[in-house]
PDB file of N, CA and C in Angstrom:
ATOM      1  N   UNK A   1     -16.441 -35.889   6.159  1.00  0.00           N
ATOM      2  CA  UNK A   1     -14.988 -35.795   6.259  1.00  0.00           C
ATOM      3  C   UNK A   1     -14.615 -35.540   7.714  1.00  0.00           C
ATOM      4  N   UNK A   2     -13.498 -36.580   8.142  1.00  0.00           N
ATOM      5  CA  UNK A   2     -13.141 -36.061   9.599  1.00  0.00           C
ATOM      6  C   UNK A   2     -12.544 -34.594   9.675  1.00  0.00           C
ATOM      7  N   UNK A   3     -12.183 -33.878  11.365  1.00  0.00           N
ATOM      8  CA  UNK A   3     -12.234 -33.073  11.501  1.00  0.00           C
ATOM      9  C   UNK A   3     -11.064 -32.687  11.013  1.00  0.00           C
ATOM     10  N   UNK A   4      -9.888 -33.599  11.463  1.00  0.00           N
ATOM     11  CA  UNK A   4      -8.569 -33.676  11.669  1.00  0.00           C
ATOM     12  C   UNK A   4      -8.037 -33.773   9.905  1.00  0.00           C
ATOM     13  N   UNK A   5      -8.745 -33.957   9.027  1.00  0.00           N
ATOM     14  CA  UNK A   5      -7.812 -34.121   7.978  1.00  0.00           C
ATOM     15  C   UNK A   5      -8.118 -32.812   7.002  1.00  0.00           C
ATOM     16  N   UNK A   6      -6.840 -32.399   6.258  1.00  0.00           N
ATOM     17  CA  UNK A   6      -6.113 -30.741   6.362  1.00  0.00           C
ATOM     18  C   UNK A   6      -7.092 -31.157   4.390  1.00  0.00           C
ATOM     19  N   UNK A   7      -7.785 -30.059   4.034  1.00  0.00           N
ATOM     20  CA  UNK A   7      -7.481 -29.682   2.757  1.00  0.00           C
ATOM     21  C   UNK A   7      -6.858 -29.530   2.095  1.00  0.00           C
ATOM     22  N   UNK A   8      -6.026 -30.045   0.727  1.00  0.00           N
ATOM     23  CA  UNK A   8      -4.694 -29.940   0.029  1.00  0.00           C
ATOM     24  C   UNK A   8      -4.436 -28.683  -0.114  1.00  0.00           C
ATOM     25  N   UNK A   9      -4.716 -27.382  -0.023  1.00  0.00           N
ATOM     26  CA  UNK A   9      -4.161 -26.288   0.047  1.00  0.00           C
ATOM     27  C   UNK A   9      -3.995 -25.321   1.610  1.00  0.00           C
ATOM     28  N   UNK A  10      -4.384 -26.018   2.252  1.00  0.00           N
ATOM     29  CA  UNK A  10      -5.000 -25.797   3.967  1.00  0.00           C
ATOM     30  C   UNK A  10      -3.259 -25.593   4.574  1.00  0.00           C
ATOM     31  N   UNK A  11      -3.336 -24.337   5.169  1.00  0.00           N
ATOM     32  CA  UNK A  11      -1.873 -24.296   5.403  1.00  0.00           C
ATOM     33  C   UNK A  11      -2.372 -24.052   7.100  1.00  0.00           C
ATOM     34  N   UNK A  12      -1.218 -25.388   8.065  1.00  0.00           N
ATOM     35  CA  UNK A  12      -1.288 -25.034   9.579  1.00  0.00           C
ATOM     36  C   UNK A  12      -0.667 -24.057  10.003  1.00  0.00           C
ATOM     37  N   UNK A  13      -0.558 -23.333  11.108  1.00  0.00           N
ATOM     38  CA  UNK A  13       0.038 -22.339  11.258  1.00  0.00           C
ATOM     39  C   UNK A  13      -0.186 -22.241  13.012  1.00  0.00           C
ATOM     40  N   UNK A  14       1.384 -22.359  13.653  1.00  0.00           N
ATOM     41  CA  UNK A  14       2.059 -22.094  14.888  1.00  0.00           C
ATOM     42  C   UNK A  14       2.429 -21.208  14.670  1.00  0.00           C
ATOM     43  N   UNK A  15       1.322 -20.347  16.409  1.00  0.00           N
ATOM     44  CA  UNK A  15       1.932 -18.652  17.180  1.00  0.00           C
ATOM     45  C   UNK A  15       2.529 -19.164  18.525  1.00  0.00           C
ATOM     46  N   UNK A  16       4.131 -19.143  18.451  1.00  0.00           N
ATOM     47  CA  UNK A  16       4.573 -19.232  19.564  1.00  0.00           C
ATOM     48  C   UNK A  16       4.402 -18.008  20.620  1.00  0.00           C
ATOM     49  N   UNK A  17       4.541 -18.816  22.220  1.00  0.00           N
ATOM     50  CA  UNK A  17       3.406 -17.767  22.987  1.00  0.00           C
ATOM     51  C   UNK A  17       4.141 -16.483  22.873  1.00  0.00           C
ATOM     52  N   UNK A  18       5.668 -16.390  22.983  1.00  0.00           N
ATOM     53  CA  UNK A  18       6.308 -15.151  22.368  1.00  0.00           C
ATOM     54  C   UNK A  18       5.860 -14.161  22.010  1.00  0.00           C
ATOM     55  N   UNK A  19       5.519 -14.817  20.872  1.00  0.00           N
ATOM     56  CA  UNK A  19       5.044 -14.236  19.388  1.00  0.00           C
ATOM     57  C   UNK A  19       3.660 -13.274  19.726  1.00  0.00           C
ATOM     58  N   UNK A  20       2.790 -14.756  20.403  1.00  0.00           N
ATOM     59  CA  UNK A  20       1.579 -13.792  20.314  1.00  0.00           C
ATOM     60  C   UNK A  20       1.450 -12.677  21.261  1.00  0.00           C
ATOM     61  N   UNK A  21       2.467 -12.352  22.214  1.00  0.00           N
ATOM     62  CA  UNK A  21       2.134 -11.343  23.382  1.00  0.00           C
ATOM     63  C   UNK A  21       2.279 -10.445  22.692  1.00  0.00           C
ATOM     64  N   UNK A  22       2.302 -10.118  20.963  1.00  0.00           N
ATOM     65  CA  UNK A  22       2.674  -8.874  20.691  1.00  0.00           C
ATOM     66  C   UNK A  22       3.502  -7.936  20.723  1.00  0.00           C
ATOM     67  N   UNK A  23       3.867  -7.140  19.779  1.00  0.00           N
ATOM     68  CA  UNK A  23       4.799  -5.805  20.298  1.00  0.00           C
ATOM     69  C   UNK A  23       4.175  -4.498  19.879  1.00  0.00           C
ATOM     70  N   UNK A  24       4.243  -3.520  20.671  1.00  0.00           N
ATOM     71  CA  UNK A  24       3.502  -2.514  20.960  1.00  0.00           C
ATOM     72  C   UNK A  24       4.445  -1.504  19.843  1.00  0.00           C
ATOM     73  N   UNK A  25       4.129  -0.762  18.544  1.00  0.00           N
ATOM     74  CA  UNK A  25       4.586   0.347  17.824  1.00  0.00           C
ATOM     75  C   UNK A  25       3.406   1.214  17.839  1.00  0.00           C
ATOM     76  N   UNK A  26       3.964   2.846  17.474  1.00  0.00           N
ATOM     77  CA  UNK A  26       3.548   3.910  17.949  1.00  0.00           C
ATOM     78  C   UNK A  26       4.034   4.873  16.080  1.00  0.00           C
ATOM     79  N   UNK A  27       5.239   4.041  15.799  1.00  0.00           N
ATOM     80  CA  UNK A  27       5.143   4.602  14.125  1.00  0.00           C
ATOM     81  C   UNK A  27       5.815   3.924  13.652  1.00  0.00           C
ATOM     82  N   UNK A  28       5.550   3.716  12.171  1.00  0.00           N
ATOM     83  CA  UNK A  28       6.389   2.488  11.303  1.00  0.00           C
ATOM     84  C   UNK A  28       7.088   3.282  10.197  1.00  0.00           C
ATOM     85  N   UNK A  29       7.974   2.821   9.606  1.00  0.00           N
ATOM     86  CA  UNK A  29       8.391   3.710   8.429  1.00  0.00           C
ATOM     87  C   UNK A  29       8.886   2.249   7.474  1.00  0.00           C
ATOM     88  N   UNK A  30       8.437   3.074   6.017  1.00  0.00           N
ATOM     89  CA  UNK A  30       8.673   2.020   4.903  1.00  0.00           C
ATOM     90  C   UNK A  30       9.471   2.309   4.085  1.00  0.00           C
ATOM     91  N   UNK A  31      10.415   1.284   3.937  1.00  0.00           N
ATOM     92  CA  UNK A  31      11.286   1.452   2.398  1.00  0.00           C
ATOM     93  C   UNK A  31      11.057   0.740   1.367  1.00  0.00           C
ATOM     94  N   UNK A  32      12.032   0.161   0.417  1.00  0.00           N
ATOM     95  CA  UNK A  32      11.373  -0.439  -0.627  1.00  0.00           C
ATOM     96  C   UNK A  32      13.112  -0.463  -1.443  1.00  0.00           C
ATOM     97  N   UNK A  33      12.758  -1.673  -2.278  1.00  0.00           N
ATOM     98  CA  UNK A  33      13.694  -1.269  -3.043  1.00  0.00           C
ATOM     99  C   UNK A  33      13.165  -2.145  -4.646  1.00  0.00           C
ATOM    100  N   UNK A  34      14.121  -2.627  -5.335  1.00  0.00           N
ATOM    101  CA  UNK A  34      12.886  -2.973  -6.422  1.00  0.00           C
ATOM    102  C   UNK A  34      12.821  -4.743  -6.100  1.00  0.00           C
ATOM    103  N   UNK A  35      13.350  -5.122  -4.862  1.00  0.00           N
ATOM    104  CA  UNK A  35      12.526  -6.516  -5.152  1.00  0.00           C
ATOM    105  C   UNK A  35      12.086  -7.020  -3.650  1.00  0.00           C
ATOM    106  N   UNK A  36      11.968  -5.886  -2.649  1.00  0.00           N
ATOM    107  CA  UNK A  36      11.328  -6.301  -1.867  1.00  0.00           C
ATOM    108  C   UNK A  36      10.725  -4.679  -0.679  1.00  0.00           C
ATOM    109  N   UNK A  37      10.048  -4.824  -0.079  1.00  0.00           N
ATOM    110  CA  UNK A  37       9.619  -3.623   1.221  1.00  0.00           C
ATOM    111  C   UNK A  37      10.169  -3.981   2.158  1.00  0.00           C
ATOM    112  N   UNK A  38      10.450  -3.317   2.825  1.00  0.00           N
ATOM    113  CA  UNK A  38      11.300  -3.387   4.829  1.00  0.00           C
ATOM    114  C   UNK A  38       9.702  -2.220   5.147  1.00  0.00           C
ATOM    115  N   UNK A  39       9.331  -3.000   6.327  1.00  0.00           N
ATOM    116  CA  UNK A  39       8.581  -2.630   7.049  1.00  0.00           C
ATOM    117  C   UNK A  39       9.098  -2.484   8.830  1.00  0.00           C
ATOM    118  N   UNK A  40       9.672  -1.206   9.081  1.00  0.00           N
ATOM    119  CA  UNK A  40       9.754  -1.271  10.717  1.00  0.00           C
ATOM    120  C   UNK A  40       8.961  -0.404  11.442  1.00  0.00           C
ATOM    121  N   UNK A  41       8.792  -1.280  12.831  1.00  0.00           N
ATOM    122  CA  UNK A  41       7.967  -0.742  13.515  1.00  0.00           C
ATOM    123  C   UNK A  41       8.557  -0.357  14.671  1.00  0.00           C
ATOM    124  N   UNK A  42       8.473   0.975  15.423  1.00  0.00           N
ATOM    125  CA  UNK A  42       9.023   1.589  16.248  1.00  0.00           C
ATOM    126  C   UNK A  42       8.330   2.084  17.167  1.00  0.00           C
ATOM    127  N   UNK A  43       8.509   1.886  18.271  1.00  0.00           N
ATOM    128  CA  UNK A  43       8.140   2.722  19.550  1.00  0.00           C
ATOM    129  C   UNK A  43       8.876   3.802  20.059  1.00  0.00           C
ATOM    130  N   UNK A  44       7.667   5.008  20.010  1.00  0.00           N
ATOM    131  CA  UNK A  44       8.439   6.260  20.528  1.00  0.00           C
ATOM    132  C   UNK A  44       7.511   6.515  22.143  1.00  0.00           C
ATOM    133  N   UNK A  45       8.728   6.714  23.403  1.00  0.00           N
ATOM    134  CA  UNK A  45       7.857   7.099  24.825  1.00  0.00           C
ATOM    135  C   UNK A  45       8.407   7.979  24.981  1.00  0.00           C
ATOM    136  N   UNK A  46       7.834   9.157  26.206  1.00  0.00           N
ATOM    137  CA  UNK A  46       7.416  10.317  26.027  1.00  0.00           C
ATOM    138  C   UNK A  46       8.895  10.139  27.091  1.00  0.00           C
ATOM    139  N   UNK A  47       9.441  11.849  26.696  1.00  0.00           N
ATOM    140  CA  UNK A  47      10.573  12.179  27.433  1.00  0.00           C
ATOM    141  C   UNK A  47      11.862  11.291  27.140  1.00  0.00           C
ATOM    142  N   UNK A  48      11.879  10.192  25.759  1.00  0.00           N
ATOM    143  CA  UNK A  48      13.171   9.517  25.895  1.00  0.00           C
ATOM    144  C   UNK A  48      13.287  10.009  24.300  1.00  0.00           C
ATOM    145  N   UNK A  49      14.869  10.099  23.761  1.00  0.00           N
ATOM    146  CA  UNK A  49      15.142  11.197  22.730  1.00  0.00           C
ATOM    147  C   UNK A  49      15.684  10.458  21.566  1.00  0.00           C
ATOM    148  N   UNK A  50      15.770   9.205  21.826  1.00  0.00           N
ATOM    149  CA  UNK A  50      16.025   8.058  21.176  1.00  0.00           C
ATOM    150  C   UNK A  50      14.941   6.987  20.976  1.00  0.00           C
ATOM    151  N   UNK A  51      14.725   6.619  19.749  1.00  0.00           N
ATOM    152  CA  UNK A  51      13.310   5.511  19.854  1.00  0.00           C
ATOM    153  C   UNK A  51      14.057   3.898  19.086  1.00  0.00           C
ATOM    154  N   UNK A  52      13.394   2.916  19.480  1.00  0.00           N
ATOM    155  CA  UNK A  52      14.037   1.828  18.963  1.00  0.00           C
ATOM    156  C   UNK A  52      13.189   1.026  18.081  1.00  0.00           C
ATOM    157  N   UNK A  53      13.905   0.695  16.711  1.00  0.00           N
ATOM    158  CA  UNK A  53      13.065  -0.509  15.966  1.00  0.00           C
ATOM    159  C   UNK A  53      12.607  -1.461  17.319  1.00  0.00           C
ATOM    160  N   UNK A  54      11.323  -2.169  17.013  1.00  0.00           N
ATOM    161  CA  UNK A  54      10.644  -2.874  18.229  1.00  0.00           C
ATOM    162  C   UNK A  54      10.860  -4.183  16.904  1.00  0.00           C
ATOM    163  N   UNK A  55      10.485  -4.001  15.537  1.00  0.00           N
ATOM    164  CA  UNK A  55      10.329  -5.549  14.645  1.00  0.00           C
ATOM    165  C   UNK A  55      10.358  -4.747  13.288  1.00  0.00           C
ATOM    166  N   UNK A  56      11.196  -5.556  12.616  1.00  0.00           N
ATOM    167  CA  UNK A  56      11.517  -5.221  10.989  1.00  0.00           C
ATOM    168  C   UNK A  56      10.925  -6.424  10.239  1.00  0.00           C
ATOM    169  N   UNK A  57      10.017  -6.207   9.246  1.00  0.00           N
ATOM    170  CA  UNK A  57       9.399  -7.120   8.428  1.00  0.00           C
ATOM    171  C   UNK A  57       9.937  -6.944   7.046  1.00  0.00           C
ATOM    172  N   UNK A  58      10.287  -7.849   6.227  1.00  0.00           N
ATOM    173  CA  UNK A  58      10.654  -7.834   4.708  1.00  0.00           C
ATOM    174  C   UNK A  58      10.019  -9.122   4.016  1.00  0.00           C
ATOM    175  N   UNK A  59       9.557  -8.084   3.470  1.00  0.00           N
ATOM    176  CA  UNK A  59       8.191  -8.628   2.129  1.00  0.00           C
ATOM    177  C   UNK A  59       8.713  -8.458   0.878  1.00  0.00           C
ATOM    178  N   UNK A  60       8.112  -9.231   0.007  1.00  0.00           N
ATOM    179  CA  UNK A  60       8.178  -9.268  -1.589  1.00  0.00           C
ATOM    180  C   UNK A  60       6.964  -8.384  -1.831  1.00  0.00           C
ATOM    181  N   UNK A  61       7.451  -7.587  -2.764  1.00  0.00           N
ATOM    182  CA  UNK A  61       6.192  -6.481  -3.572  1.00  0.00           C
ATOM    183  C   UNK A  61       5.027  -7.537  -3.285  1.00  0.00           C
ATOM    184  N   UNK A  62       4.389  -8.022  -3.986  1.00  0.00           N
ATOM    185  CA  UNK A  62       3.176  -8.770  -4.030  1.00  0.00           C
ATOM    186  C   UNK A  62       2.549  -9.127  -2.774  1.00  0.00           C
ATOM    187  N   UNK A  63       3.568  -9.625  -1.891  1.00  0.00           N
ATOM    188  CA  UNK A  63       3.514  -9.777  -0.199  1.00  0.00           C
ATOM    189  C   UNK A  63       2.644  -8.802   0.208  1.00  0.00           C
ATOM    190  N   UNK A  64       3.801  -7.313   0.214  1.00  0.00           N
ATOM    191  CA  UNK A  64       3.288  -6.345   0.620  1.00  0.00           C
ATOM    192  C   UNK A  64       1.919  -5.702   0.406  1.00  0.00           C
ATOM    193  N   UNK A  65       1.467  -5.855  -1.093  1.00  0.00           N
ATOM    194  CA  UNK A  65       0.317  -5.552  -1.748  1.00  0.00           C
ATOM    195  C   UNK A  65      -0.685  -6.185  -1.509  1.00  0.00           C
ATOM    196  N   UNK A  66      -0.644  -7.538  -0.965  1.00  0.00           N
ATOM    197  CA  UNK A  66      -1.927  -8.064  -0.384  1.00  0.00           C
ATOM    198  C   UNK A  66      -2.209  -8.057   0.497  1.00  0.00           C
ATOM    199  N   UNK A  67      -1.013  -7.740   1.396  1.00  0.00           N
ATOM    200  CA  UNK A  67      -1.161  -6.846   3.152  1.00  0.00           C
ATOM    201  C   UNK A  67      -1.778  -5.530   3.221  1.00  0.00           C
ATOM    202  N   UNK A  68      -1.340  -4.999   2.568  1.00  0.00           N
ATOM    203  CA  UNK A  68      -2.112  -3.321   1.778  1.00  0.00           C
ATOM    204  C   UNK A  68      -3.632  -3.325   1.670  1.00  0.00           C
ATOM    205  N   UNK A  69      -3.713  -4.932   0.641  1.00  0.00           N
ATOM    206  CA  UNK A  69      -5.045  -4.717   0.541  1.00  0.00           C
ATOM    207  C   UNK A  69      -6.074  -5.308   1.434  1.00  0.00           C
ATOM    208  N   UNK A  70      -5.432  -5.983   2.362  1.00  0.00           N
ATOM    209  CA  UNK A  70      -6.102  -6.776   3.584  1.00  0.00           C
ATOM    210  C   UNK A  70      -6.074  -5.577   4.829  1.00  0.00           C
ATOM    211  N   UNK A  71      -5.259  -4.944   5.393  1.00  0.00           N
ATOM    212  CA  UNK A  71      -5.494  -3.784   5.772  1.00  0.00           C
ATOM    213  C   UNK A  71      -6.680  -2.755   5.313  1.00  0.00           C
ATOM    214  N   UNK A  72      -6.708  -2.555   3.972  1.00  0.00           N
ATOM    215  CA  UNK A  72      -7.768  -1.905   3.720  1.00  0.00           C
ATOM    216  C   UNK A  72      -9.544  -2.115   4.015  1.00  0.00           C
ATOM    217  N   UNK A  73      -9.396  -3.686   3.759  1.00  0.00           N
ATOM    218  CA  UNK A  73     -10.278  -4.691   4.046  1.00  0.00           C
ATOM    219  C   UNK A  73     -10.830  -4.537   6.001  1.00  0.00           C
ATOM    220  N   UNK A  74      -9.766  -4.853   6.424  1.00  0.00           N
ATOM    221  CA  UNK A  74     -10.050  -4.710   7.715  1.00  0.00           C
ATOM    222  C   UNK A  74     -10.395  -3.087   8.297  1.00  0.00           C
ATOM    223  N   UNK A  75      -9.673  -1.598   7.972  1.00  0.00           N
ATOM    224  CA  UNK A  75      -9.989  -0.542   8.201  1.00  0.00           C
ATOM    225  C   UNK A  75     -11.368  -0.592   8.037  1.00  0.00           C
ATOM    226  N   UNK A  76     -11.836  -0.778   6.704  1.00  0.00           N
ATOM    227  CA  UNK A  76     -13.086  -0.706   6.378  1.00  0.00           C
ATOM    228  C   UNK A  76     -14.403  -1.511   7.278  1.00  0.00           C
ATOM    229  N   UNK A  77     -14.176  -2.823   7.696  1.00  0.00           N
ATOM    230  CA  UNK A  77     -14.775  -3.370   8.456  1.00  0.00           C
ATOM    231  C   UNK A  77     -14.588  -2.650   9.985  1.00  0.00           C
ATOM    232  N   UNK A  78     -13.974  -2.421  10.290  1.00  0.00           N
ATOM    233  CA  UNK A  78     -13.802  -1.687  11.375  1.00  0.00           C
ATOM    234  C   UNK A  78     -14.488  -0.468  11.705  1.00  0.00           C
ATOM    235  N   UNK A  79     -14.322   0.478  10.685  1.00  0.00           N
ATOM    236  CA  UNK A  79     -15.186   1.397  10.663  1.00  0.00           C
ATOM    237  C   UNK A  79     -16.400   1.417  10.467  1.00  0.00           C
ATOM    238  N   UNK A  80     -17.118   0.479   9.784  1.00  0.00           N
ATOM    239  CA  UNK A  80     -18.067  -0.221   9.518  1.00  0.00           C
ATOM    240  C   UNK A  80     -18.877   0.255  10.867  1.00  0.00           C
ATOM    241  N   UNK A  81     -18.349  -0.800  11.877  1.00  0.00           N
ATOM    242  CA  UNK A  81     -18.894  -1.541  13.462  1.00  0.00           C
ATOM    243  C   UNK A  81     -18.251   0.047  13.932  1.00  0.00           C
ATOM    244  N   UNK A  82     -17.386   0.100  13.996  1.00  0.00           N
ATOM    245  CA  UNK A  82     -16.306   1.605  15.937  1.00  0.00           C
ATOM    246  C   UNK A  82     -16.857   2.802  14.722  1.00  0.00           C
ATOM    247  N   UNK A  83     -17.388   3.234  13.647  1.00  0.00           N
ATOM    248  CA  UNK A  83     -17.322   4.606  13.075  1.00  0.00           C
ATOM    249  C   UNK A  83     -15.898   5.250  12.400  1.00  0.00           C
ATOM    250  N   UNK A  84     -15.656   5.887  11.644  1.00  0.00           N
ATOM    251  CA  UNK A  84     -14.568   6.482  11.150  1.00  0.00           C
ATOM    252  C   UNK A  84     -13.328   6.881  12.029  1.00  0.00           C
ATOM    253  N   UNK A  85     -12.235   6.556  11.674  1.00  0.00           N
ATOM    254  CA  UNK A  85     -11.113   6.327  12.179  1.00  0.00           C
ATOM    255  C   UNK A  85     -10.851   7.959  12.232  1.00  0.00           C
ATOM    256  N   UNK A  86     -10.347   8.586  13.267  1.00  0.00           N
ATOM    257  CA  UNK A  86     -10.143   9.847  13.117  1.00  0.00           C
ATOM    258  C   UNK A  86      -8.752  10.079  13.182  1.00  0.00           C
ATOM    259  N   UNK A  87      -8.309  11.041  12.111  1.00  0.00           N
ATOM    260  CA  UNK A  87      -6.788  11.238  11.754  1.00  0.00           C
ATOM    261  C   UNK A  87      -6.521  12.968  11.591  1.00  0.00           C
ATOM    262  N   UNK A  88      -5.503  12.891  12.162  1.00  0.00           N
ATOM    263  CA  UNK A  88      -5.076  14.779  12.573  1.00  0.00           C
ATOM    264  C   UNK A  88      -4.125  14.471  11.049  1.00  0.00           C
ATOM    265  N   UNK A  89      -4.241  15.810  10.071  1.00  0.00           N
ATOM    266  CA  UNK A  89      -3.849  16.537   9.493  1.00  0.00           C
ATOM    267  C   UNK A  89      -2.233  15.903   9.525  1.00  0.00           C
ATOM    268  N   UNK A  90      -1.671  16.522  10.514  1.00  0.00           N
ATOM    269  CA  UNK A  90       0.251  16.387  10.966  1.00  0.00           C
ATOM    270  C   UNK A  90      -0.158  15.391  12.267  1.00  0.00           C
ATOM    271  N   UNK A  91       0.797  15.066  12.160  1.00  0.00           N
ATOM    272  CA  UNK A  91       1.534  14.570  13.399  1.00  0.00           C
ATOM    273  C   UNK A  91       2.345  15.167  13.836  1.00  0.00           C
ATOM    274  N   UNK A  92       2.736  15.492  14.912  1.00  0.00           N
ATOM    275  CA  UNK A  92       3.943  16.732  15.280  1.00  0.00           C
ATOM    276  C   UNK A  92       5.213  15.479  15.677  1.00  0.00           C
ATOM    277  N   UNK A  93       6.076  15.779  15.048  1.00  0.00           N
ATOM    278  CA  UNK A  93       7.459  14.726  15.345  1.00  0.00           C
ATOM    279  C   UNK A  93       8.814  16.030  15.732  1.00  0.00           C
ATOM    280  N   UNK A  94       9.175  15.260  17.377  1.00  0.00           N
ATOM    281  CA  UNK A  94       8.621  14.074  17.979  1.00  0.00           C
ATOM    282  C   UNK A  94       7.044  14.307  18.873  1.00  0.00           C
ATOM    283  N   UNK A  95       6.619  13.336  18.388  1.00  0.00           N
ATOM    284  CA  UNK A  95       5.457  12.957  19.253  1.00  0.00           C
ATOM    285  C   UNK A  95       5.298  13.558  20.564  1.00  0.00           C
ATOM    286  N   UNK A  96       4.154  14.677  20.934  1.00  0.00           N
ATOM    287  CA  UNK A  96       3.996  15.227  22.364  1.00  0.00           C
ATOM    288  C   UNK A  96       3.291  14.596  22.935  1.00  0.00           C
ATOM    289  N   UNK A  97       3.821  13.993  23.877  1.00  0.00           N
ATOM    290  CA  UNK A  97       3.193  12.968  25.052  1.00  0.00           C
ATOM    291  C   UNK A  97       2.081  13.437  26.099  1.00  0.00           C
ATOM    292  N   UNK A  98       2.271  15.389  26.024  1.00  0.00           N
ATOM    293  CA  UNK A  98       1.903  16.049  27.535  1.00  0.00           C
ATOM    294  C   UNK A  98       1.965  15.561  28.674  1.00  0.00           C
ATOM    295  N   UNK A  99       3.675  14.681  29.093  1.00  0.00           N
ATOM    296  CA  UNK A  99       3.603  14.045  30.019  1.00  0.00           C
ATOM    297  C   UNK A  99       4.811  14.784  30.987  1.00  0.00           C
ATOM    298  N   UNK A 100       4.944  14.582  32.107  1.00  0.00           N
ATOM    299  CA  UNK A 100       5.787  15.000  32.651  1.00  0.00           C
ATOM    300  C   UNK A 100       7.110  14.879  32.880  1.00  0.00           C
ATOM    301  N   UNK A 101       8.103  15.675  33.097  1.00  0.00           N
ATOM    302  CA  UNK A 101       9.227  14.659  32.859  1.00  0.00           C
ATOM    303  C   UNK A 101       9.631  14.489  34.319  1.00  0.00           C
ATOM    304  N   UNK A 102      10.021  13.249  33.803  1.00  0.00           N
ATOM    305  CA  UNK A 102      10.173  11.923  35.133  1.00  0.00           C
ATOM    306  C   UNK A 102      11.635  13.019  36.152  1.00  0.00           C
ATOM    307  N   UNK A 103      11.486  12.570  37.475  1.00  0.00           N
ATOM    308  CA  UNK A 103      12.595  13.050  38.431  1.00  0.00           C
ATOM    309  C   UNK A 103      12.491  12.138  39.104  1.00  0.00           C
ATOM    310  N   UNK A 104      14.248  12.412  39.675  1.00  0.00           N
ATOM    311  CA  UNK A 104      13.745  11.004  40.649  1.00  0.00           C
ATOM    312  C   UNK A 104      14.566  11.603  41.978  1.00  0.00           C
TER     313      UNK A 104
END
């Protein structure tokens, strides 16, 4: 079979370069309601008292649940290879940076 021809269930898929530079979150918070999840992701930097949604995702339950379980999938492989993911108890909110505050 040539290289170029797609499997009948074979889905293509364009990352505009945008897209792929990523966006950097630091905490996400989830809602839900009964027919879909809002997933946002937020960046909090040190010394500013206001933080901004960076990207809001909305999924269908099922969506969400196989992201859940593909996440799990990947934690696990991960830890696998880098060792156990280490997680503090609390998080202190807001987030202590121990950074200085900026003067100018």
């Amino acid at each position: 079979m040539s290289d170029n021809k797609k499997q009948p269930n074979e889905i293509s898929i364009e990352l505009p370069e945008e897209i792929a530079e990523g966006v950097y979150a630091n905490l996400s918070i989830i809602s839900h309601s009964n027919t879909e999840f809002v997933l946002d992701f937020i960046r909090l930097v040190p010394n500013v008292p206001k933080a901004k949604v960076k990207s809001r995702i909305i999924m269908t339950p099922q969506q969400t649940k196989r992201l859940m379980q593909a996440l799990r999938e990947n934690v696990k492989r991960y830890e696998a290879t880098n060792g156990p993911i280490k997680e503090s108890d609390s998080m202190p909110y807001p987030m202590n940076f121990n950074a200085p505050k900026g003067q100018a």
